[in-house]
PDB file of N, CA and C in Angstrom:
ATOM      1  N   UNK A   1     -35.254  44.202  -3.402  1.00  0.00           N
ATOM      2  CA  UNK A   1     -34.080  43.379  -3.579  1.00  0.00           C
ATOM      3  C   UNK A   1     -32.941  43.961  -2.746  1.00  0.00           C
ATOM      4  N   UNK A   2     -32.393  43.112  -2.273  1.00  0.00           N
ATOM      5  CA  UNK A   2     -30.963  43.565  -0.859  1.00  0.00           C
ATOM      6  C   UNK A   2     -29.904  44.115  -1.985  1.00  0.00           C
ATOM      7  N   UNK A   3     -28.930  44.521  -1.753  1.00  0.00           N
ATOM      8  CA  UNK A   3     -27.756  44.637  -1.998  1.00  0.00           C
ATOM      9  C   UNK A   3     -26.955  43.636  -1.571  1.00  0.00           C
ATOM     10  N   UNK A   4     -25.778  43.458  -2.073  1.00  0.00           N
ATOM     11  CA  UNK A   4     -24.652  42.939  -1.354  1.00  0.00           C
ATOM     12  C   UNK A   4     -23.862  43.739  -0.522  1.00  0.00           C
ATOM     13  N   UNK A   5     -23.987  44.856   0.178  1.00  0.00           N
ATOM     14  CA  UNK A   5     -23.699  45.357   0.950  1.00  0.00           C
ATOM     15  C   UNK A   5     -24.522  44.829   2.352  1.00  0.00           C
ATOM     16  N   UNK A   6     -26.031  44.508   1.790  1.00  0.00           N
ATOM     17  CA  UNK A   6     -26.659  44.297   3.077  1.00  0.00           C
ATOM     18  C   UNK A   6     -26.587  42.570   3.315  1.00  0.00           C
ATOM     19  N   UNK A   7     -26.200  42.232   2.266  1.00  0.00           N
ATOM     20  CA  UNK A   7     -26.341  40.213   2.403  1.00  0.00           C
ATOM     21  C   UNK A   7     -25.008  40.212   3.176  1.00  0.00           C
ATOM     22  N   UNK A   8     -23.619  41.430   2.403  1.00  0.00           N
ATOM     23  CA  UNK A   8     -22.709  41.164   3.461  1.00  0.00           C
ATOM     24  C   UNK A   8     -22.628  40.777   4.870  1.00  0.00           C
ATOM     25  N   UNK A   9     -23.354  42.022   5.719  1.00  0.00           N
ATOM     26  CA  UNK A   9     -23.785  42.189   7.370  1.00  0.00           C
ATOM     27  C   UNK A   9     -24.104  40.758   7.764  1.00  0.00           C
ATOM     28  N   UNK A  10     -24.590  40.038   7.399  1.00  0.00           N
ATOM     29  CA  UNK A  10     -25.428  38.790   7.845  1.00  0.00           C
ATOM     30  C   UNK A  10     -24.397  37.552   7.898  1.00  0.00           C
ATOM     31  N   UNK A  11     -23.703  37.709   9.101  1.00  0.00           N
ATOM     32  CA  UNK A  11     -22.726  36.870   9.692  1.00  0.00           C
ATOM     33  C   UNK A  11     -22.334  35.251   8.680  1.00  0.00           C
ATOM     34  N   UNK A  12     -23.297  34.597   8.415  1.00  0.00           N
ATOM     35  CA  UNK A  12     -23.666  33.431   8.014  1.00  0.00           C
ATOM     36  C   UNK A  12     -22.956  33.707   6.262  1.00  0.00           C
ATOM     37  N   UNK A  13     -24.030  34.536   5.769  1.00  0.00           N
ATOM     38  CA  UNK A  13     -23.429  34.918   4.254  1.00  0.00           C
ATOM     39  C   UNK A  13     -21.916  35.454   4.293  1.00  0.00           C
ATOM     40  N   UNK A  14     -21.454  36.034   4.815  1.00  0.00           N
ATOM     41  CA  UNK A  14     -19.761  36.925   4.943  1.00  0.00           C
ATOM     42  C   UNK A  14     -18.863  35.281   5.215  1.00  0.00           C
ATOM     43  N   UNK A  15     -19.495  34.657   6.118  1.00  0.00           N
ATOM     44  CA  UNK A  15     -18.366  33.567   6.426  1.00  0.00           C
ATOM     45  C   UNK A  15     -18.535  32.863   4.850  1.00  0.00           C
ATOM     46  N   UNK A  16     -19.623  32.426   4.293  1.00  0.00           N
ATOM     47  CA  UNK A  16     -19.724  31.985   2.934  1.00  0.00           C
ATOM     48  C   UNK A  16     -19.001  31.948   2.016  1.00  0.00           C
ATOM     49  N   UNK A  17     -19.228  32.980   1.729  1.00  0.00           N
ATOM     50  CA  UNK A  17     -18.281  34.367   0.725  1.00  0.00           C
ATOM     51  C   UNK A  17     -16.472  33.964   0.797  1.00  0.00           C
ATOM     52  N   UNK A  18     -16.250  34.320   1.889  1.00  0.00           N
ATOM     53  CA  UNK A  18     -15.131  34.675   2.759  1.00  0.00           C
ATOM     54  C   UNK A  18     -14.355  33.069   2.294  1.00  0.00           C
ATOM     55  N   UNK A  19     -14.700  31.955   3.173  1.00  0.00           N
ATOM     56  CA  UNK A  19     -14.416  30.360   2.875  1.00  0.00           C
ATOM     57  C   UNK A  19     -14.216  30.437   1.305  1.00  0.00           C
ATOM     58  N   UNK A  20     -15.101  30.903   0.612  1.00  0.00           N
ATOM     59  CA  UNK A  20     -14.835  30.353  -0.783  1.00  0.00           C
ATOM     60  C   UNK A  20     -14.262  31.269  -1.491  1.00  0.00           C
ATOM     61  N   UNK A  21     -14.057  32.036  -1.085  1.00  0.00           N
ATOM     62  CA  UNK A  21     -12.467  33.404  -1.746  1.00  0.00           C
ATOM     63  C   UNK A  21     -11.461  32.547  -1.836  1.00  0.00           C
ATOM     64  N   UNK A  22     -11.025  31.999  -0.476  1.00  0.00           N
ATOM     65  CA  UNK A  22     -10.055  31.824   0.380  1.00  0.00           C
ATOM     66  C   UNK A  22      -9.852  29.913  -0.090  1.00  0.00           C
ATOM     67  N   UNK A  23     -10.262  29.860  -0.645  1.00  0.00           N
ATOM     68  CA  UNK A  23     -10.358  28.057  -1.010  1.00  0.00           C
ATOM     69  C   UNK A  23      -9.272  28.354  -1.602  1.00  0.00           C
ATOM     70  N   UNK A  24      -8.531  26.944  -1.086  1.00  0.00           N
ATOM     71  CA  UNK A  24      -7.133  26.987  -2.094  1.00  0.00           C
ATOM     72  C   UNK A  24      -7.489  25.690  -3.065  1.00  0.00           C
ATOM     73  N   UNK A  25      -7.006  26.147  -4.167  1.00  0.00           N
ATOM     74  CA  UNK A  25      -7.192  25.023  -5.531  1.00  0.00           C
ATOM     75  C   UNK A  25      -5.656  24.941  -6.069  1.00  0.00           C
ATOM     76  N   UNK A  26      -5.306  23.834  -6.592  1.00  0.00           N
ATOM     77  CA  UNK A  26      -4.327  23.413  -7.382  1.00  0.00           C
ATOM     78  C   UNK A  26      -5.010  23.919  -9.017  1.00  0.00           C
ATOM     79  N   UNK A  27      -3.245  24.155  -9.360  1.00  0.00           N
ATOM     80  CA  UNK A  27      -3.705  25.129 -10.824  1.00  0.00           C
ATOM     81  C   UNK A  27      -3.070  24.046 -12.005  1.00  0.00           C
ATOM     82  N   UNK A  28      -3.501  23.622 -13.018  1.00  0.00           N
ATOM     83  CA  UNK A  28      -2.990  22.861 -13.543  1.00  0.00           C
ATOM     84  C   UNK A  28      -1.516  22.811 -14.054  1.00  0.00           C
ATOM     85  N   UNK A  29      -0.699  23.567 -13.986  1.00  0.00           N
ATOM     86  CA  UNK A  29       0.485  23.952 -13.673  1.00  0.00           C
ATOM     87  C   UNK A  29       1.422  23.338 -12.232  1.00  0.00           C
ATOM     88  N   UNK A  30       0.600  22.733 -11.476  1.00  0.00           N
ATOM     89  CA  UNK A  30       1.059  22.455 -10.234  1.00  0.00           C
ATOM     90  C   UNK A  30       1.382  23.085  -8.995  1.00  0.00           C
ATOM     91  N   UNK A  31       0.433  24.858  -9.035  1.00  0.00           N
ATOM     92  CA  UNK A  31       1.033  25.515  -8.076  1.00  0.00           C
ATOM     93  C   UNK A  31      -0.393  25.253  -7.422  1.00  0.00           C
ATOM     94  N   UNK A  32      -0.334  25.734  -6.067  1.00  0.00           N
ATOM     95  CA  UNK A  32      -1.586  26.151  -5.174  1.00  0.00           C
ATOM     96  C   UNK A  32      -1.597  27.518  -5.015  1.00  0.00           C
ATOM     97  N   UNK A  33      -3.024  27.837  -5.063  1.00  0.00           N
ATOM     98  CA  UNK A  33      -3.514  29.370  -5.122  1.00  0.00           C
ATOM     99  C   UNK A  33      -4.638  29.410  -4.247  1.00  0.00           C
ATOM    100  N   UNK A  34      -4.983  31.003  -3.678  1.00  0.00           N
ATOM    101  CA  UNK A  34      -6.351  30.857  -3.629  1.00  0.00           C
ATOM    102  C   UNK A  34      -7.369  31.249  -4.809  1.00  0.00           C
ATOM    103  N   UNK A  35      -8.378  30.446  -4.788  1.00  0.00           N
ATOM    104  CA  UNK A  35      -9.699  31.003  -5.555  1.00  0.00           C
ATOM    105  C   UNK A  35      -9.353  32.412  -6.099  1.00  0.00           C
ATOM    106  N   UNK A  36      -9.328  33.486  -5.222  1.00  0.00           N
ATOM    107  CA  UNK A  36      -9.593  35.080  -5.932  1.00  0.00           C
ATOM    108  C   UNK A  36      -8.002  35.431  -6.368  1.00  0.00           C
ATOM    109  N   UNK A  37      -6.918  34.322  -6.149  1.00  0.00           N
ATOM    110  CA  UNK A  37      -5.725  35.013  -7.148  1.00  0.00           C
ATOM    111  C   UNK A  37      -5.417  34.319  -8.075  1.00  0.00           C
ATOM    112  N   UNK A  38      -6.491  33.059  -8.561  1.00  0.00           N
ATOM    113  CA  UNK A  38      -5.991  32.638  -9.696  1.00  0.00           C
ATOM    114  C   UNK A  38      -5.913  33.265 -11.304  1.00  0.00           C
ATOM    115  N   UNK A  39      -6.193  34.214 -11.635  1.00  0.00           N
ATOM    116  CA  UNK A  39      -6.577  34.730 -12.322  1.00  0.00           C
ATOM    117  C   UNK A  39      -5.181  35.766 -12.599  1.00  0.00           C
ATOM    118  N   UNK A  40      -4.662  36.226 -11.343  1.00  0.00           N
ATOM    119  CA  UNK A  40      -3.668  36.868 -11.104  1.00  0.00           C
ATOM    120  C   UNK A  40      -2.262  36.042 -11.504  1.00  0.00           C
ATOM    121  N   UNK A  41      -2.451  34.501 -10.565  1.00  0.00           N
ATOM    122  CA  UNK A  41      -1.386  33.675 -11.157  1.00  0.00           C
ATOM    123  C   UNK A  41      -0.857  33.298 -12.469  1.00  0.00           C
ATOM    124  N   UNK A  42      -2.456  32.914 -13.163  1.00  0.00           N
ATOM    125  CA  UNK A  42      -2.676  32.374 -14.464  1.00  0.00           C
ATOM    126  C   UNK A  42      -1.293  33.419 -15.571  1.00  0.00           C
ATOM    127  N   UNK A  43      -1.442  34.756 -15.374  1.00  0.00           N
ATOM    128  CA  UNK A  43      -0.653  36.097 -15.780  1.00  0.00           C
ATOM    129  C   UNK A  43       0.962  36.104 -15.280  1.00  0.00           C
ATOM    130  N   UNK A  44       1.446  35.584 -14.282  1.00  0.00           N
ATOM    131  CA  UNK A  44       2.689  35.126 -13.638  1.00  0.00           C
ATOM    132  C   UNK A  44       3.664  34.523 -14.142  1.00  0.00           C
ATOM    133  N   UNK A  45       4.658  34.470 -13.376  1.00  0.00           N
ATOM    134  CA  UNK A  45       5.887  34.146 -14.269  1.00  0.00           C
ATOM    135  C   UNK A  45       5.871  32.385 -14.004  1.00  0.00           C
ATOM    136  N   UNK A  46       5.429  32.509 -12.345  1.00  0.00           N
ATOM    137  CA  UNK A  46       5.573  30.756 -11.986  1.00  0.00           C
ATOM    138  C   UNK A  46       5.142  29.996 -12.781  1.00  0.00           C
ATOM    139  N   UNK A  47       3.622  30.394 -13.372  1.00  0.00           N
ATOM    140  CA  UNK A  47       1.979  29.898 -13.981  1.00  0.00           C
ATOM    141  C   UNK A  47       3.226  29.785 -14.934  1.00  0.00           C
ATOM    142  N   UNK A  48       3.702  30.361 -16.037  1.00  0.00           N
ATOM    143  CA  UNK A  48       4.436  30.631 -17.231  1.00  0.00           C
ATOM    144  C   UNK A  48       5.271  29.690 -17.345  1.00  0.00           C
ATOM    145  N   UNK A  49       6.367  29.842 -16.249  1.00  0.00           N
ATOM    146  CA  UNK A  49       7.458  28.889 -15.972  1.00  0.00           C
ATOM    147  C   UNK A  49       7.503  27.685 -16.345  1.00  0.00           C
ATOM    148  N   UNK A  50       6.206  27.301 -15.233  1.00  0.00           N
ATOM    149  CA  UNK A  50       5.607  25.883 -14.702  1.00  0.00           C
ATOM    150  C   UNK A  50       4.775  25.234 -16.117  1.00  0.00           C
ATOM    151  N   UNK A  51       4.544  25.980 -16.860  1.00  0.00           N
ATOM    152  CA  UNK A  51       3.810  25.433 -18.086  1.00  0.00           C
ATOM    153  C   UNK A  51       4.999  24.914 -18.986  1.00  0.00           C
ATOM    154  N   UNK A  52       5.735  25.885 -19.335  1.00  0.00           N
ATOM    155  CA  UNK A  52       6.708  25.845 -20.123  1.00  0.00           C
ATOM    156  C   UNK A  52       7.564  24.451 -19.808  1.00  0.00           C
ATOM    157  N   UNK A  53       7.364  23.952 -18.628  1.00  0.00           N
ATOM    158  CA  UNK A  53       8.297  22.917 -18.093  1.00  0.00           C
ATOM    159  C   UNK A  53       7.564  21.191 -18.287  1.00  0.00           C
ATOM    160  N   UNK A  54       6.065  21.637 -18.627  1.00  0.00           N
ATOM    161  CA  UNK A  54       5.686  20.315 -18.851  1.00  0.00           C
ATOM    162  C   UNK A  54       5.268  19.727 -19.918  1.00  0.00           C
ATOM    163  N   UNK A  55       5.495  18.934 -19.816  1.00  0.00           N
ATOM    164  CA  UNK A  55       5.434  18.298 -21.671  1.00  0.00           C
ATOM    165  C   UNK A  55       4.155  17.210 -21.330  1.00  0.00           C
ATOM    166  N   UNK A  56       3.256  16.627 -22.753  1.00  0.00           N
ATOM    167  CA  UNK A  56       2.776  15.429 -22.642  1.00  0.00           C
ATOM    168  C   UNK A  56       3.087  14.336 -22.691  1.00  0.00           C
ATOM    169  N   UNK A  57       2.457  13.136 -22.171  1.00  0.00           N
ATOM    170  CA  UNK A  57       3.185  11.579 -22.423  1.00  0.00           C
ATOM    171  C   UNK A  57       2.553  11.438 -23.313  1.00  0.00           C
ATOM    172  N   UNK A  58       2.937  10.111 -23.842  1.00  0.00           N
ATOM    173  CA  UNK A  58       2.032   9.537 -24.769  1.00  0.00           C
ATOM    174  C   UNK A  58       0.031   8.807 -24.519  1.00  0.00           C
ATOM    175  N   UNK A  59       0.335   8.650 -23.035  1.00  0.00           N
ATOM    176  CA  UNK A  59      -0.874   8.443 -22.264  1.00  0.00           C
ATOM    177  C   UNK A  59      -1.907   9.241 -21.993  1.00  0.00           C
ATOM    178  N   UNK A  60      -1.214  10.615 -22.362  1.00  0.00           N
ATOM    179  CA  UNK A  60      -1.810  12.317 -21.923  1.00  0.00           C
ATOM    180  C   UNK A  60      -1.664  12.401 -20.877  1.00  0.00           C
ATOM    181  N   UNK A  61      -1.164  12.315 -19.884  1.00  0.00           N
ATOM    182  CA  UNK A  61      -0.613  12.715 -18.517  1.00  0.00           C
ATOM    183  C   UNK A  61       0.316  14.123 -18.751  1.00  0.00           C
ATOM    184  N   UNK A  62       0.341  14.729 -18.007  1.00  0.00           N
ATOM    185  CA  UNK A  62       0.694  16.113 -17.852  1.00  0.00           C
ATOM    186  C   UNK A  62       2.288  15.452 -17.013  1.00  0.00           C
ATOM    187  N   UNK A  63       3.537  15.880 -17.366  1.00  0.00           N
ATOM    188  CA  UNK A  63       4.368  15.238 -16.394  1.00  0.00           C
ATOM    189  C   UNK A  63       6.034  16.060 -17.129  1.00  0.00           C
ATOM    190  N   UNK A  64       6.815  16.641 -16.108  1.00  0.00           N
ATOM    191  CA  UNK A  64       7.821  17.177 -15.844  1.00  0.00           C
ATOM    192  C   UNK A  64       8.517  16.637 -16.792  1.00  0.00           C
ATOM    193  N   UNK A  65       9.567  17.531 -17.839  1.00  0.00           N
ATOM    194  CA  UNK A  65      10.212  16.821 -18.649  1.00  0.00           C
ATOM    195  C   UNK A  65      11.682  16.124 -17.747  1.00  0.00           C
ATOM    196  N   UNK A  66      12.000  16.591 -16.609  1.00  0.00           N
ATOM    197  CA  UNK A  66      12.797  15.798 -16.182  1.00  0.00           C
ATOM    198  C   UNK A  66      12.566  14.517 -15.614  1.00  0.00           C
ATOM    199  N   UNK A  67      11.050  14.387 -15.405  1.00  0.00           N
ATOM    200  CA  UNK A  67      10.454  13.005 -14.804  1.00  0.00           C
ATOM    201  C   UNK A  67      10.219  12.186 -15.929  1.00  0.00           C
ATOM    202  N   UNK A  68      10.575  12.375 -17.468  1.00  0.00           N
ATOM    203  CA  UNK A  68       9.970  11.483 -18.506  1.00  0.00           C
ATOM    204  C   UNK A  68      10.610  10.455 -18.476  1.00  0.00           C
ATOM    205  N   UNK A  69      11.894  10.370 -18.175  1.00  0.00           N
ATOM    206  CA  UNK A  69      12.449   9.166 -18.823  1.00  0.00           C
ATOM    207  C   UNK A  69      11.699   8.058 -17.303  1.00  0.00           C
ATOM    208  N   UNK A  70      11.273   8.741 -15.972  1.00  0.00           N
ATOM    209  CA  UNK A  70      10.789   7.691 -15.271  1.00  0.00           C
ATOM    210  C   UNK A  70       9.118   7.524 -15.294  1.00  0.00           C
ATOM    211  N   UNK A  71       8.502   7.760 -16.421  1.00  0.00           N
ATOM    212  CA  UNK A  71       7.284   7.961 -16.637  1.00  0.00           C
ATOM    213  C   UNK A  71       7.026   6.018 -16.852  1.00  0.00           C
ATOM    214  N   UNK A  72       5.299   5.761 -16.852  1.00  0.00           N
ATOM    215  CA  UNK A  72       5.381   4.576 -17.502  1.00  0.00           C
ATOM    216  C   UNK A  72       5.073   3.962 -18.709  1.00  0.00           C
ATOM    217  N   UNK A  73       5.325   5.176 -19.777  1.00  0.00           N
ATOM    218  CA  UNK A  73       5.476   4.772 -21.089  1.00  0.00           C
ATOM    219  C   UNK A  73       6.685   4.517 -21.474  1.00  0.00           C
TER     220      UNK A  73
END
C-alpha cells in the first residue's frame, strides 16, 4: 500500500488534491471561503457576526434583518 507521500509525487493526484483544497464554497452565513479554511471560519468573528445578523422569514428563507421589510412575505 503507497503512502500519501508517494500518491503525492504523481503530478495528476497533487493537482487533485490541490483544486479541491482550494475550491471556494459559499458558507451559509454568506461569506466565501476556501474548502480547507472553513472550519477555521465557521470559529470567526465574520461566521459569528454574519449569523447573528440573519433572521428567518416566514417562508424559511435565510434573509438580512435589514432586507425584511423588502422580503416577499
Amino acid at each position: 500500500m503507497k503512502s500519501f507521500k508517494e500518491y503525492y509525487k504523481d503530478p495528476m493526484f497533487r493537482k487533485k488534491v490541490l483544486d479541491y483544497k482550494n475550491e471556494k464554497i459559499e458558507c451559509e452565513c454568506g461569506a466565501i471561503t476556501s474548502r480547507v479554511n472553513r472550519y477555521r471560519h465557521l470559529k470567526g468573528k465574520i461566521h459569528v457576526n454574519n449569523m447573528n445578523r440573519l433572521e428567518y422569514c416566514k417562508c424559511g428563507e435565510k434573509i438580512k434583518r435589514s432586507q425584511h421589510a423588502d422580503h416577499c412575505c
